[in-house]
PDB file of N, CA and C in Angstrom:
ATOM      1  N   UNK A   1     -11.755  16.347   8.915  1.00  0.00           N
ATOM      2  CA  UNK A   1     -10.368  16.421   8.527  1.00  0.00           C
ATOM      3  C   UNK A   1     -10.272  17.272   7.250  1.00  0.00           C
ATOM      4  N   UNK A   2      -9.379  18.335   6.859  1.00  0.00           N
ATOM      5  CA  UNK A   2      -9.045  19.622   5.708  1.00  0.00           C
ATOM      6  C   UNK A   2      -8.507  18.435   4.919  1.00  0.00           C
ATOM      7  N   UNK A   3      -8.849  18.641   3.949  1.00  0.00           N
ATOM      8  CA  UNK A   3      -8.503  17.879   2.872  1.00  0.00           C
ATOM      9  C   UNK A   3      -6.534  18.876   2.066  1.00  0.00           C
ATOM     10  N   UNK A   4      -5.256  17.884   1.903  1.00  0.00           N
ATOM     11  CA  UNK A   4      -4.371  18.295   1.669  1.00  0.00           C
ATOM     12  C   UNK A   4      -4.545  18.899   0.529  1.00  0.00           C
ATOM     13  N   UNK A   5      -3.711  19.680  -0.021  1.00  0.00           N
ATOM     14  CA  UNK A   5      -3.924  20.602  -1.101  1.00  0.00           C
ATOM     15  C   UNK A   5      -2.790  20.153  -1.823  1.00  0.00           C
ATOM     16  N   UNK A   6      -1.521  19.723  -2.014  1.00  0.00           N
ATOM     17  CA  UNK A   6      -0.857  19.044  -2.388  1.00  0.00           C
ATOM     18  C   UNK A   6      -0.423  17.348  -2.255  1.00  0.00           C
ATOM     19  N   UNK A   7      -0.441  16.332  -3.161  1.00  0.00           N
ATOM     20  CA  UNK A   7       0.566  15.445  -2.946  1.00  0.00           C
ATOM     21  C   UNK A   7       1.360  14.873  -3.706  1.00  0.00           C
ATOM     22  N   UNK A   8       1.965  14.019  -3.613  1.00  0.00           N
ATOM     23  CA  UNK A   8       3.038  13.572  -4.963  1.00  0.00           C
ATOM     24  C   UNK A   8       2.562  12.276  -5.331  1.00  0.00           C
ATOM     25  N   UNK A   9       2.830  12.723  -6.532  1.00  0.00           N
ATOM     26  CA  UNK A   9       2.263  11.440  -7.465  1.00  0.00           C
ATOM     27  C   UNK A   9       4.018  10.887  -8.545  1.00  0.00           C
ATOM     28  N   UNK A  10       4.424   9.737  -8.139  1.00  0.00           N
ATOM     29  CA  UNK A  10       5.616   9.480  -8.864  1.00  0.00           C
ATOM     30  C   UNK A  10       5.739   9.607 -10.242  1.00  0.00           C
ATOM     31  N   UNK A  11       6.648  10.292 -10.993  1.00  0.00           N
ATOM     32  CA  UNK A  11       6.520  10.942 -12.247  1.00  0.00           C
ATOM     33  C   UNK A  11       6.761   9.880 -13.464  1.00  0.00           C
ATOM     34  N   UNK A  12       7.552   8.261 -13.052  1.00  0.00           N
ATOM     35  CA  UNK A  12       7.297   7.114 -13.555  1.00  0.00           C
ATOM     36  C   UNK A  12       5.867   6.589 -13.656  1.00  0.00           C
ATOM     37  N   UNK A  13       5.161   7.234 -13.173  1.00  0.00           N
ATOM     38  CA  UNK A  13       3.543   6.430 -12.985  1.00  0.00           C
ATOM     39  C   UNK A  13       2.963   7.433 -14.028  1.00  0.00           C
ATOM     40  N   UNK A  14       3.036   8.067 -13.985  1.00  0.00           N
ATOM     41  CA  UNK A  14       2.590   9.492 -14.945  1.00  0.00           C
ATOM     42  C   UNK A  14       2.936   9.314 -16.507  1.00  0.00           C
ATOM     43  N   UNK A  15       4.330   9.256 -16.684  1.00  0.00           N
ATOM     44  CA  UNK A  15       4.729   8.717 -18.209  1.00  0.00           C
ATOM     45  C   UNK A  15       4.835   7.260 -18.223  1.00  0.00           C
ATOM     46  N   UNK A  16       4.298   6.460 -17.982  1.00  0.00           N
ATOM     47  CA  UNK A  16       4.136   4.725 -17.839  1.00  0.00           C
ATOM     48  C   UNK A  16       3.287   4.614 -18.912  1.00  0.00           C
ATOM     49  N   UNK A  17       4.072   4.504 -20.340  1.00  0.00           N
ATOM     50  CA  UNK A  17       2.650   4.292 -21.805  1.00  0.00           C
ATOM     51  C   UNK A  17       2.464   2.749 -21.260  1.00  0.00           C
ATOM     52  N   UNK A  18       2.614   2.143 -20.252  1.00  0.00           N
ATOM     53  CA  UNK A  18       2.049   0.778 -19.769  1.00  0.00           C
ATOM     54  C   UNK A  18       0.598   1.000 -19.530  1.00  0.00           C
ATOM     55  N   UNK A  19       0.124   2.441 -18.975  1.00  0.00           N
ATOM     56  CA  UNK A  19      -0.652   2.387 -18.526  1.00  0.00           C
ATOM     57  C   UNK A  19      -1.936   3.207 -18.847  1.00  0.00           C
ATOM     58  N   UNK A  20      -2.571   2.545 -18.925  1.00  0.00           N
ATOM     59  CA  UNK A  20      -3.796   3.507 -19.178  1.00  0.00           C
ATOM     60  C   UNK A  20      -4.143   4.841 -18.581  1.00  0.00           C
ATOM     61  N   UNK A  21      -4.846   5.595 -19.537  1.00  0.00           N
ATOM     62  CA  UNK A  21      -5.109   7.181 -18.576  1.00  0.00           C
ATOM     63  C   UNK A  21      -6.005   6.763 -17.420  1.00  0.00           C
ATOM     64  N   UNK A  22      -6.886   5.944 -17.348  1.00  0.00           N
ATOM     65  CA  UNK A  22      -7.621   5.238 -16.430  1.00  0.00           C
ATOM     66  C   UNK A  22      -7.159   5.204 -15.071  1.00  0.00           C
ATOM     67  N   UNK A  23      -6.430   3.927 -15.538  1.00  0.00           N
ATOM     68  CA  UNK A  23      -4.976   3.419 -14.358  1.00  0.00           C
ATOM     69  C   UNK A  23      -4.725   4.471 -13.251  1.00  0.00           C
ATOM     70  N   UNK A  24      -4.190   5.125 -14.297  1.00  0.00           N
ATOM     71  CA  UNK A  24      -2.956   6.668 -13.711  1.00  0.00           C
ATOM     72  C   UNK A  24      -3.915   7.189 -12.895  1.00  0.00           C
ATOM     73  N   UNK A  25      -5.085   8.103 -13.588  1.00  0.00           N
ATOM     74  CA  UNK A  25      -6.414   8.369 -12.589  1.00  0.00           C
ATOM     75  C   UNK A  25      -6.763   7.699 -11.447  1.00  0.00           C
ATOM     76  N   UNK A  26      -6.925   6.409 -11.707  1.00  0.00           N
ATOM     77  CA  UNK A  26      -7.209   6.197 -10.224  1.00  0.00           C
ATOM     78  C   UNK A  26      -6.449   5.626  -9.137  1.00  0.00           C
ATOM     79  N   UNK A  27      -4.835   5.504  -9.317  1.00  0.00           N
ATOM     80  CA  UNK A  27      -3.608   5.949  -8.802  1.00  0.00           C
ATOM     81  C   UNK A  27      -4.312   7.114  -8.081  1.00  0.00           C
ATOM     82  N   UNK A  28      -4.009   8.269  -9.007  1.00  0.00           N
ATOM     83  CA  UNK A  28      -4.198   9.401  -8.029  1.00  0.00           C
ATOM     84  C   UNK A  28      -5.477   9.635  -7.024  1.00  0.00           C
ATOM     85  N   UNK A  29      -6.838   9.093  -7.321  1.00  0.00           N
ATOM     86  CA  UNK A  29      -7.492   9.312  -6.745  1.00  0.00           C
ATOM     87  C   UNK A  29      -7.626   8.323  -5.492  1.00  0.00           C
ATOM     88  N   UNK A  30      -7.066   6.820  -5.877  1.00  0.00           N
ATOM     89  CA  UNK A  30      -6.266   6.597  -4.514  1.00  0.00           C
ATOM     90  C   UNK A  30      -5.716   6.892  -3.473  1.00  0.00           C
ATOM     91  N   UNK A  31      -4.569   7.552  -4.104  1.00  0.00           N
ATOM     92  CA  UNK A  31      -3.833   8.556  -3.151  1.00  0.00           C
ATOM     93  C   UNK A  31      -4.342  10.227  -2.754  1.00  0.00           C
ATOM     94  N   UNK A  32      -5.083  10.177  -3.152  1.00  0.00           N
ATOM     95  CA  UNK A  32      -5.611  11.415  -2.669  1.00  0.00           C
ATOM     96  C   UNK A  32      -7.423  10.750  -1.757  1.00  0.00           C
ATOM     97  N   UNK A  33      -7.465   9.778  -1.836  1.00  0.00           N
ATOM     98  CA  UNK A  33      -8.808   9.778  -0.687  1.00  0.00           C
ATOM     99  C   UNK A  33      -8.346   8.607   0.135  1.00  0.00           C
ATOM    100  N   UNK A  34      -8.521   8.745   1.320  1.00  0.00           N
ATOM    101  CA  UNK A  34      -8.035   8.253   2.697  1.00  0.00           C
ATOM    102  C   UNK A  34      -9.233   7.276   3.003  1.00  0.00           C
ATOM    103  N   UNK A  35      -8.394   5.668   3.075  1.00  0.00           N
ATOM    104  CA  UNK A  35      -9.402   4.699   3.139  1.00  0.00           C
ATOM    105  C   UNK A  35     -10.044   4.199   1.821  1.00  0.00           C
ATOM    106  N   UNK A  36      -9.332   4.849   0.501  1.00  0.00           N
ATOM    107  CA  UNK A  36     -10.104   4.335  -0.666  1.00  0.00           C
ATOM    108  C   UNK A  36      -9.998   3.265  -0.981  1.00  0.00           C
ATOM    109  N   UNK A  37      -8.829   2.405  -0.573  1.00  0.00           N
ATOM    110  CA  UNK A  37      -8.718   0.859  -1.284  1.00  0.00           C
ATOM    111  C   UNK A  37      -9.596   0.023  -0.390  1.00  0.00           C
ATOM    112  N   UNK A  38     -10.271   0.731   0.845  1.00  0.00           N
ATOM    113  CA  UNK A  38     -10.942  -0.490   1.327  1.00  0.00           C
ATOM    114  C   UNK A  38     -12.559  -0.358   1.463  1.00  0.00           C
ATOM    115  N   UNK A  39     -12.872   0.918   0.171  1.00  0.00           N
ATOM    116  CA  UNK A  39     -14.446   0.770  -0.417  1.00  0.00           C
ATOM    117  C   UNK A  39     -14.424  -0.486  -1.104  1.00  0.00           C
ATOM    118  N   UNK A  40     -15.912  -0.295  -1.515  1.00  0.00           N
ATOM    119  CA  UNK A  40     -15.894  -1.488  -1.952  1.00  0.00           C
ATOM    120  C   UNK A  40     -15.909  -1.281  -3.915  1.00  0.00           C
ATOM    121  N   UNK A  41     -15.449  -1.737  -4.693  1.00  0.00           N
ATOM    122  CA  UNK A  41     -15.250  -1.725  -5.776  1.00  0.00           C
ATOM    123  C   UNK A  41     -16.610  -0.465  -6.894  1.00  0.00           C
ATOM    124  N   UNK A  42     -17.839  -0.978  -6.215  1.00  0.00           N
ATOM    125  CA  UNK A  42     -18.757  -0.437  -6.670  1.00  0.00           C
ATOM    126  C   UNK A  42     -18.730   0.978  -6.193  1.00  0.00           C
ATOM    127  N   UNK A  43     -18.559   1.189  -4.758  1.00  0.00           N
ATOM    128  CA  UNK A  43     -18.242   2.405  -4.648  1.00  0.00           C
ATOM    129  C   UNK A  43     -17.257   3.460  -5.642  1.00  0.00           C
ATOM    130  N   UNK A  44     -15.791   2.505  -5.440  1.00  0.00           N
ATOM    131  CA  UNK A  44     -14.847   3.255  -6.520  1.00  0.00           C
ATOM    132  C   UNK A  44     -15.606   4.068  -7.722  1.00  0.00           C
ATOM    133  N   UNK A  45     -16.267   2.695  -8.056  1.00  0.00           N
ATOM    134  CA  UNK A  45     -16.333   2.885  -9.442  1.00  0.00           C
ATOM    135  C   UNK A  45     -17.473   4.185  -9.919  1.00  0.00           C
ATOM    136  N   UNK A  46     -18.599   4.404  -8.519  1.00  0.00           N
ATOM    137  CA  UNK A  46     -19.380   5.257  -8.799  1.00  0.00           C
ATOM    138  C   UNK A  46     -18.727   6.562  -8.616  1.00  0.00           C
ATOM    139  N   UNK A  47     -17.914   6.728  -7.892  1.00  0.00           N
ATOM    140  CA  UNK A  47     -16.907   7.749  -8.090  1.00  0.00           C
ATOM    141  C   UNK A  47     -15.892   8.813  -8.735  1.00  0.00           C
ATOM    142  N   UNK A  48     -15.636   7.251  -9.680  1.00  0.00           N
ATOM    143  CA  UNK A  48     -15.219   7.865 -11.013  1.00  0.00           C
ATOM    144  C   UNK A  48     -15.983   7.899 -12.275  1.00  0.00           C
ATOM    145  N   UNK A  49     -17.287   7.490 -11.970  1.00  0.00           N
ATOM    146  CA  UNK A  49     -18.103   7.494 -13.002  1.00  0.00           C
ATOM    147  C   UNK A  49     -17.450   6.554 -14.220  1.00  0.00           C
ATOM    148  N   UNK A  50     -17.448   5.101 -13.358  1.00  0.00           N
ATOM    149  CA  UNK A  50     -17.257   4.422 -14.644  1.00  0.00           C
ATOM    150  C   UNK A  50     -17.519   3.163 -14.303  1.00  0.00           C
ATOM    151  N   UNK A  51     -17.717   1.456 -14.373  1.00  0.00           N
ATOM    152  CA  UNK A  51     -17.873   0.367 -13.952  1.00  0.00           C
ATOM    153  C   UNK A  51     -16.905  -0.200 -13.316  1.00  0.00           C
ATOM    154  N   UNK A  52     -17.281  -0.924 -12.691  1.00  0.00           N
ATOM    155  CA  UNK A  52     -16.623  -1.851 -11.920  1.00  0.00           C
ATOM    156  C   UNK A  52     -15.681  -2.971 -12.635  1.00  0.00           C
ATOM    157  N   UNK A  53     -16.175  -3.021 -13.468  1.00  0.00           N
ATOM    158  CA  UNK A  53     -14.866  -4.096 -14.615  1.00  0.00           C
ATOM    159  C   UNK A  53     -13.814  -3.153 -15.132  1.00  0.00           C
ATOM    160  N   UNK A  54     -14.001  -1.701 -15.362  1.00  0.00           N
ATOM    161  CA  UNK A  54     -13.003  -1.305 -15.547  1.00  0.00           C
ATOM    162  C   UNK A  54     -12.480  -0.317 -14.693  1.00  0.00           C
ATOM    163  N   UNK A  55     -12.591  -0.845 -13.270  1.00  0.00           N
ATOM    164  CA  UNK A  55     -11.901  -0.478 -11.853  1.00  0.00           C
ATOM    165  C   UNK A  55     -11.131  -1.702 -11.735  1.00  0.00           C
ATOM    166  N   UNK A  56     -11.385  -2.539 -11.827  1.00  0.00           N
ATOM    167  CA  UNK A  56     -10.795  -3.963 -11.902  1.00  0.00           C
ATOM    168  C   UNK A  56      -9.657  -3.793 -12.556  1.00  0.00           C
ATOM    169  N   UNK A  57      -9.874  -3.844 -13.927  1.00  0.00           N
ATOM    170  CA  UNK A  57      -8.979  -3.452 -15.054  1.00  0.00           C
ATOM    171  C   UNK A  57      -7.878  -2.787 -14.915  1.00  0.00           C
ATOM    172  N   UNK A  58      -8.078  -1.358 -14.152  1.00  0.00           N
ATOM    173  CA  UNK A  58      -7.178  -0.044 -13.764  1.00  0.00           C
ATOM    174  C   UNK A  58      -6.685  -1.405 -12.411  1.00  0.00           C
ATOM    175  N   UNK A  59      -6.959  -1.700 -11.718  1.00  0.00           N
ATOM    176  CA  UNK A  59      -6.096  -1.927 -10.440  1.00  0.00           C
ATOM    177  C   UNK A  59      -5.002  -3.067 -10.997  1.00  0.00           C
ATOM    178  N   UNK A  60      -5.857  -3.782 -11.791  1.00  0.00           N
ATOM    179  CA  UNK A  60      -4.979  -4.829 -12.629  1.00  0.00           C
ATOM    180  C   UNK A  60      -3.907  -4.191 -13.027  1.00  0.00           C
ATOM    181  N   UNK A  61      -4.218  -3.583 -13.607  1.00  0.00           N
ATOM    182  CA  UNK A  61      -2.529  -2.813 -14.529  1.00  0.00           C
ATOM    183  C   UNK A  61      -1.607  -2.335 -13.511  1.00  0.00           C
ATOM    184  N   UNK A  62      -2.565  -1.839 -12.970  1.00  0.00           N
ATOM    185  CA  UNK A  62      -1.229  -1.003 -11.911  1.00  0.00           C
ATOM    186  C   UNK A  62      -0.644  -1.869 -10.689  1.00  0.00           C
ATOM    187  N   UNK A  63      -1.021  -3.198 -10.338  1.00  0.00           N
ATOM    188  CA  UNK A  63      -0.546  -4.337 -10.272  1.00  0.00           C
ATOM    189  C   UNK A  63       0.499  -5.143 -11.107  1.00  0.00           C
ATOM    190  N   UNK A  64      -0.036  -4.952 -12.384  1.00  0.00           N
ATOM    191  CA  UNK A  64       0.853  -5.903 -12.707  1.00  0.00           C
ATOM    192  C   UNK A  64       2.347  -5.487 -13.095  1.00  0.00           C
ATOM    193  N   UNK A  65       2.241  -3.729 -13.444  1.00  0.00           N
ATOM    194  CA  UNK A  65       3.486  -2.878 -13.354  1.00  0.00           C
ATOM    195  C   UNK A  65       4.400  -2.468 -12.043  1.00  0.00           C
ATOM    196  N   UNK A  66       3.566  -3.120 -10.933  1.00  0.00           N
ATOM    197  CA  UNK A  66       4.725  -2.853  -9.533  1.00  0.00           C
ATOM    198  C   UNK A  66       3.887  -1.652  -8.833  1.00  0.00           C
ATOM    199  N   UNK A  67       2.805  -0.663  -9.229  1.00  0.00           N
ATOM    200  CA  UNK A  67       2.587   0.057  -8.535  1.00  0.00           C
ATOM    201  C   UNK A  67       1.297  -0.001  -7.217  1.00  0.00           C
ATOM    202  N   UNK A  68       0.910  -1.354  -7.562  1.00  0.00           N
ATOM    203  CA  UNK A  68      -0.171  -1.754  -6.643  1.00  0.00           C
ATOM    204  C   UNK A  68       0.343  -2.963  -6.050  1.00  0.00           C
ATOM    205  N   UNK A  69      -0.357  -3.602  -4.978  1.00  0.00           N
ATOM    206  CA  UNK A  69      -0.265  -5.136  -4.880  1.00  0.00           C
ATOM    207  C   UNK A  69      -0.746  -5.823  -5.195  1.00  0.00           C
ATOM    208  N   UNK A  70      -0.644  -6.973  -5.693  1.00  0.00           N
ATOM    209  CA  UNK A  70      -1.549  -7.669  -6.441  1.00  0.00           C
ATOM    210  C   UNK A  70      -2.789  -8.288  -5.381  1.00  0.00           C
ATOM    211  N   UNK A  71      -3.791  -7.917  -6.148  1.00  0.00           N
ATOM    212  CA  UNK A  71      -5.153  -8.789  -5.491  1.00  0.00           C
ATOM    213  C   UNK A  71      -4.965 -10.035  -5.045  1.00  0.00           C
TER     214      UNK A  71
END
């Protein structure tokens, strides 16, 4: 499958000082990889080159602001 070259990312999620640059990042990299919420955490996290507590962390926030569902 060609990977899209554009997508939209809501411009409230972007200026959200709720949220960490973290957060926002992996918002987008969410939405830009197909099937990502149902790796498994460790995966995410090797992905973005960062741990798993603060993949947690990022999904947390963006949960608790309306843009995820909550765990």
């Amino acid at each position: 499958m060609p990977f899209e070259t554009e997508m939209s990312v809501p411009l409230a999620l972007i200026t959200d000082d709720h949220l960490s640059f973290e957060a926002r990042g992996l918002f987008c990299w969410l939405q830009a990889t197909p099937d990502a919420i149902r790796l498994p955490l460790t995966d995410i996290a090797a992905h973005g080159n960062t741990t798993v507590e603060n993949v947690e962390f990022a999904l947390d926030e963006l949960a608790a602001y309306g843009y995820l569902p909550k765990r």
